[in-house]
N, C-alpha and C. Protein backbone atom coordinates (compact mmCIF):
# COMPACT_ATOMS: atom_id res chain seq x y z
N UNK A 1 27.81 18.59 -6.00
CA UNK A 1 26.92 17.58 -6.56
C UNK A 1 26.76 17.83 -8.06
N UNK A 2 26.57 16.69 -8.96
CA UNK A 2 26.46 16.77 -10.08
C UNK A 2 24.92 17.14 -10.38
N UNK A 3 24.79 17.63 -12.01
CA UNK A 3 23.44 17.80 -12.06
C UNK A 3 22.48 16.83 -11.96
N UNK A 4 23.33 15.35 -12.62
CA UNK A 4 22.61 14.38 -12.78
C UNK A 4 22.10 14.15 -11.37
N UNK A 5 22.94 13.94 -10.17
CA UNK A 5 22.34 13.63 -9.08
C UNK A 5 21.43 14.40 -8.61
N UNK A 6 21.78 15.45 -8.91
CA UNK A 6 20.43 16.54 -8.11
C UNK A 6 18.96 15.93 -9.12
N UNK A 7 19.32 15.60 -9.90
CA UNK A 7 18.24 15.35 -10.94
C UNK A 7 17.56 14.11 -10.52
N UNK A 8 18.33 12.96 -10.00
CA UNK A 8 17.65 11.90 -9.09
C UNK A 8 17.17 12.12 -7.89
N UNK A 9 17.17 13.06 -7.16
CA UNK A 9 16.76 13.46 -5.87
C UNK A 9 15.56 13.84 -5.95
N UNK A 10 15.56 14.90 -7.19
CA UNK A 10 14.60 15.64 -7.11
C UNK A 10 13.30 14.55 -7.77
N UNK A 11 13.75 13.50 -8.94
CA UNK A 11 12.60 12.87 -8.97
C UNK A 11 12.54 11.14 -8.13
N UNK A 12 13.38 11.09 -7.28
CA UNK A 12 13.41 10.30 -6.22
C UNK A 12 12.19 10.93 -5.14
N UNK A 13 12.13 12.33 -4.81
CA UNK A 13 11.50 12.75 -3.98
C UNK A 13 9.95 12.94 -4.14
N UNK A 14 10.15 13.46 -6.11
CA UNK A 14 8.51 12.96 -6.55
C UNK A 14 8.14 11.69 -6.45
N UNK A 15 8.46 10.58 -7.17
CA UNK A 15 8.16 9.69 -6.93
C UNK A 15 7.62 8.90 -5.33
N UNK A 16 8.85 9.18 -4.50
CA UNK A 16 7.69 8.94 -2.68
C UNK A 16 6.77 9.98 -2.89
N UNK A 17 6.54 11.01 -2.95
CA UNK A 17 5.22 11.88 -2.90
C UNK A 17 4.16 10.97 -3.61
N UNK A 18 4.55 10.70 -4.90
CA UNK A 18 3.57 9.73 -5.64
C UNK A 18 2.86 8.49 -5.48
N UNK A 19 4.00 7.65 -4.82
CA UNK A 19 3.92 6.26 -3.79
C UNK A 19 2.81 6.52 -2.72
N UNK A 20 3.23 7.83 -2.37
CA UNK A 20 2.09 8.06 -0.73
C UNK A 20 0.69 8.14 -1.24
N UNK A 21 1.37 8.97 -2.22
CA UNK A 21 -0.36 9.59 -2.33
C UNK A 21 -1.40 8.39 -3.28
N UNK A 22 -0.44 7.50 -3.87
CA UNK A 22 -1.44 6.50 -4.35
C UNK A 22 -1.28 5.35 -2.92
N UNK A 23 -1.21 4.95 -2.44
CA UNK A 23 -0.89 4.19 -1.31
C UNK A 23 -1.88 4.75 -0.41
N UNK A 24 -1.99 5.54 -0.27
CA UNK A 24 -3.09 6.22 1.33
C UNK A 24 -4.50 5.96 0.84
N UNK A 25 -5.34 6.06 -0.20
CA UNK A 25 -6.63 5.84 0.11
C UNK A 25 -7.08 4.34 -0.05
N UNK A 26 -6.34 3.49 -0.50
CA UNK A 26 -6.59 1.76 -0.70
C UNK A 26 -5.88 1.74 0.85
N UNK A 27 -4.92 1.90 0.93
CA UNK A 27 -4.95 1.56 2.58
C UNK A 27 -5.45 1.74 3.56
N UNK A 28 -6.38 2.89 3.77
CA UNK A 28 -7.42 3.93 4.49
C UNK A 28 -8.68 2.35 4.46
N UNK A 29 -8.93 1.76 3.02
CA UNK A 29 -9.81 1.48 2.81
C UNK A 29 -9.82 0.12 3.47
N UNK A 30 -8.57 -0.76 3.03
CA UNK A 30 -8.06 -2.08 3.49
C UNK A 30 -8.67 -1.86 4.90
N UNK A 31 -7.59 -1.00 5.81
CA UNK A 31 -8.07 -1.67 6.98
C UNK A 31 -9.29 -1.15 7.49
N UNK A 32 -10.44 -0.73 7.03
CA UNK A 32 -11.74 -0.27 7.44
C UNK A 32 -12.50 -1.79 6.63
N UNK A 33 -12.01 -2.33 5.62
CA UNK A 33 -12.84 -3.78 5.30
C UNK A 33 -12.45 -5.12 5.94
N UNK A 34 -10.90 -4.69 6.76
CA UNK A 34 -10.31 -5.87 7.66
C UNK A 34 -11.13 -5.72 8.85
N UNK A 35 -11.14 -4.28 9.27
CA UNK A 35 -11.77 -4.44 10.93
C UNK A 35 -13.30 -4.97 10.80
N UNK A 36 -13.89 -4.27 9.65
CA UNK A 36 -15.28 -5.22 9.41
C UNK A 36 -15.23 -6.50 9.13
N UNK A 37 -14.24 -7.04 8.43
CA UNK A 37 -14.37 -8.78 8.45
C UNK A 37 -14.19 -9.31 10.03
N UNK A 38 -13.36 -8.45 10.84
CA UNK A 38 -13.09 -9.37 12.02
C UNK A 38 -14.27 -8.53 12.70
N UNK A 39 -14.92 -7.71 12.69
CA UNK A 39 -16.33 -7.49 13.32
C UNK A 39 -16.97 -8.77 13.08
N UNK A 40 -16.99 -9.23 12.05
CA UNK A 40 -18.61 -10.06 11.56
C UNK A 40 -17.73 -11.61 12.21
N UNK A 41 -16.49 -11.83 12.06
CA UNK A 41 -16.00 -13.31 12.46
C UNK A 41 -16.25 -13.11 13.75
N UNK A 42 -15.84 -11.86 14.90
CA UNK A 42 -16.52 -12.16 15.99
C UNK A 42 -18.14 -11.88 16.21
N UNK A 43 -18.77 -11.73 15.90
CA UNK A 43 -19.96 -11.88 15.74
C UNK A 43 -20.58 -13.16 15.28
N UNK A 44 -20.16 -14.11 14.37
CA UNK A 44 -20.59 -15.25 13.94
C UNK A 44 -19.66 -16.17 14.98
N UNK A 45 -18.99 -16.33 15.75
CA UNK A 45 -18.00 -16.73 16.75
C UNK A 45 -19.13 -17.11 18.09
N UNK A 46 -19.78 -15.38 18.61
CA UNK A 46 -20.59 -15.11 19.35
C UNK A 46 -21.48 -15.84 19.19
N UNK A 47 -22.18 -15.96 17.92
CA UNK A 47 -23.42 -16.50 17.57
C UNK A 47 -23.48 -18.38 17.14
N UNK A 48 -22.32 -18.13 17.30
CA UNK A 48 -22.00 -19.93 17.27
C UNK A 48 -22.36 -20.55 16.08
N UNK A 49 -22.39 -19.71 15.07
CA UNK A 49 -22.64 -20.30 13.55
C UNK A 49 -21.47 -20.79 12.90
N UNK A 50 -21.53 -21.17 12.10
CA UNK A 50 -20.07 -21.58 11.35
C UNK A 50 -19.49 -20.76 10.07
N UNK A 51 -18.95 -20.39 10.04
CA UNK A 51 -18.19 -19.17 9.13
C UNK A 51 -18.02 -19.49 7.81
N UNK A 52 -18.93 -19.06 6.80
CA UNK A 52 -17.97 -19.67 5.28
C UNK A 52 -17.13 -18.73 4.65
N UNK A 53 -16.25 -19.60 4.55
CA UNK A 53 -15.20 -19.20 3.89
C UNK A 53 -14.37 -19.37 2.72
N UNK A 54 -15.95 -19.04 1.95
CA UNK A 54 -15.58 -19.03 0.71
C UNK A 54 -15.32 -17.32 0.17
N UNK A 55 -15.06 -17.13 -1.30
CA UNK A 55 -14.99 -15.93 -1.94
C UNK A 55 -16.07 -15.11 -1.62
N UNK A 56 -16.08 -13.82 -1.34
CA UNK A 56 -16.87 -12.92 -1.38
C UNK A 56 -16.17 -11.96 -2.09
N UNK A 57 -17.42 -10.67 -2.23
CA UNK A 57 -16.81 -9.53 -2.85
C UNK A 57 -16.05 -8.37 -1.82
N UNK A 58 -16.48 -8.72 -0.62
CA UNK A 58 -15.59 -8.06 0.38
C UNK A 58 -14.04 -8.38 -0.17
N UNK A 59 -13.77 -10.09 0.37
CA UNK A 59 -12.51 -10.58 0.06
C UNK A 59 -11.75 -9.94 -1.44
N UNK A 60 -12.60 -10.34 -2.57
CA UNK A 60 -11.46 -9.88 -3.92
C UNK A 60 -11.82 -8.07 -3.62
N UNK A 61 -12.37 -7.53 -2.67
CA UNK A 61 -12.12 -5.78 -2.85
C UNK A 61 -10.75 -5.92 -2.14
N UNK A 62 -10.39 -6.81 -1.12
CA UNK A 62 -9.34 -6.92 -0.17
C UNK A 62 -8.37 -7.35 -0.64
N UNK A 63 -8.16 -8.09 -1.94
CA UNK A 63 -6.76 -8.80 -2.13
C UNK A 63 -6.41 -7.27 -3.84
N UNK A 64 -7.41 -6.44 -4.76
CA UNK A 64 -7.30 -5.46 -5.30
C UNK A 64 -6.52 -4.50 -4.17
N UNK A 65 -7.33 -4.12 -3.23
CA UNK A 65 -6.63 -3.24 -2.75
C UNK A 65 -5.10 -3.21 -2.01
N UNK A 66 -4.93 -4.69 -1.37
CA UNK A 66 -3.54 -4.75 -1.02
C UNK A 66 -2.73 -5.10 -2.57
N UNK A 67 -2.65 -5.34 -4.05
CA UNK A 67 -2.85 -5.32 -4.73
C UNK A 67 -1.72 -3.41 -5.00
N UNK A 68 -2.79 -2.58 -5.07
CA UNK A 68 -2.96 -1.21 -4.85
C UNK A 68 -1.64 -0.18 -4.16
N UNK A 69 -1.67 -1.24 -2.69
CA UNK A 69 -0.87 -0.81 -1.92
C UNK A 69 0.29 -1.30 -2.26
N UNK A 70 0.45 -2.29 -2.52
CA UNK A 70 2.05 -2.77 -2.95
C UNK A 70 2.69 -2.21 -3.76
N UNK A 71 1.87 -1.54 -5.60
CA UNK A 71 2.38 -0.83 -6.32
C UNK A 71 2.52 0.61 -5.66
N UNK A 72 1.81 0.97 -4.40
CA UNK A 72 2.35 2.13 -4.18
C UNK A 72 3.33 2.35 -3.38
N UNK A 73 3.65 1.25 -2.58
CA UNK A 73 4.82 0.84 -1.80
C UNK A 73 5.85 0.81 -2.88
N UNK A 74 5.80 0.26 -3.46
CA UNK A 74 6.98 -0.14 -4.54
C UNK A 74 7.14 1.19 -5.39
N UNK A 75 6.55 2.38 -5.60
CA UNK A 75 6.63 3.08 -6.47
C UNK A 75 7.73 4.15 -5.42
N UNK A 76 6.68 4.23 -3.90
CA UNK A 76 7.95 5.01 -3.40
C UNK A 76 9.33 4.26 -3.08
N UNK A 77 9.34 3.27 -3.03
CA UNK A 77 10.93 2.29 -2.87
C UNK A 77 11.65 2.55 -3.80
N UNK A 78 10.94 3.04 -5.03
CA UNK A 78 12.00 3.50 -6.08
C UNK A 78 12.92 4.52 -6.28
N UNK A 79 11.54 5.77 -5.37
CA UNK A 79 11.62 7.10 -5.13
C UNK A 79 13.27 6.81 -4.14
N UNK A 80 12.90 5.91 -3.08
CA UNK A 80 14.00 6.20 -1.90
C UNK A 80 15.13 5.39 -2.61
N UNK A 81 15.34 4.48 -3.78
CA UNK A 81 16.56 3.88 -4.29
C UNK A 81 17.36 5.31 -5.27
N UNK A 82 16.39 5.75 -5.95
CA UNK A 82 17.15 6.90 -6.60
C UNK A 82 17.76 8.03 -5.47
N UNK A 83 17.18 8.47 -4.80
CA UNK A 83 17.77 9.20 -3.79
C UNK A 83 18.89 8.69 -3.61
N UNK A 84 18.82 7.57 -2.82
CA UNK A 84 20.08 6.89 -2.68
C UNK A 84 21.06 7.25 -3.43
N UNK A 85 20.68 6.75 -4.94
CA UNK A 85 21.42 6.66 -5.83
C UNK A 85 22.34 7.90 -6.29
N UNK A 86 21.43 9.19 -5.94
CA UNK A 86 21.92 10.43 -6.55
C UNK A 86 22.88 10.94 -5.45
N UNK A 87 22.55 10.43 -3.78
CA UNK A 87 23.71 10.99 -2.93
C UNK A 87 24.75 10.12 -3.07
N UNK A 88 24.80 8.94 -3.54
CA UNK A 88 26.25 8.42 -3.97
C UNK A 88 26.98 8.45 -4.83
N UNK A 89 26.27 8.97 -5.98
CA UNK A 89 26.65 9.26 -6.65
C UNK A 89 27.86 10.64 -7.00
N UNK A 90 28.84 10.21 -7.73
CA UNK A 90 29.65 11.46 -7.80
C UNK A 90 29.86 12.21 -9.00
């Protein structure tokens, strides 16, 4: 293996470390404010009220944080393209 490739591996491999670790606590968070929105829709369901559905601050914490998650998705996709890149490399 060349140096260069070892050199993409190695920051192919930081980078997913980096992806995860920004990715895990907005996602931790997402779905603890999803299961509470669908707590309260079945609850207002139950209660036979009618649901508004307009903006709240729940909602824009929910579209920031998936938001959050995508750049950290995407940060490790980079991580796993360089990898790629460095074992094909010759």
């Amino acid at each position: 293996m060349s140096p260069t490739a070892i050199v993409l591996i190695v920051v192919g491999l930081a980078l997913i470390v980096a992806g995860y670790l920004r990715t895990r606590g907005p996602y931790a968070r997402l779905r603890a404010l999803r299961a509470q929105d669908a707590n309260v829709a079945r609850y207002e369901a139950w209660r036979g009220g009618v649901r508004d559905d307009s903006r709240t601050g729940a909602s824009v914490a929910m579209a920031v944080l998936q938001r959050q998650v995508r750049v950290g998705a995407g940060i490790g996709l980079i991580g796993i393209a360089a990898i790629a890149t460095g074992l094909f490399m010759r």
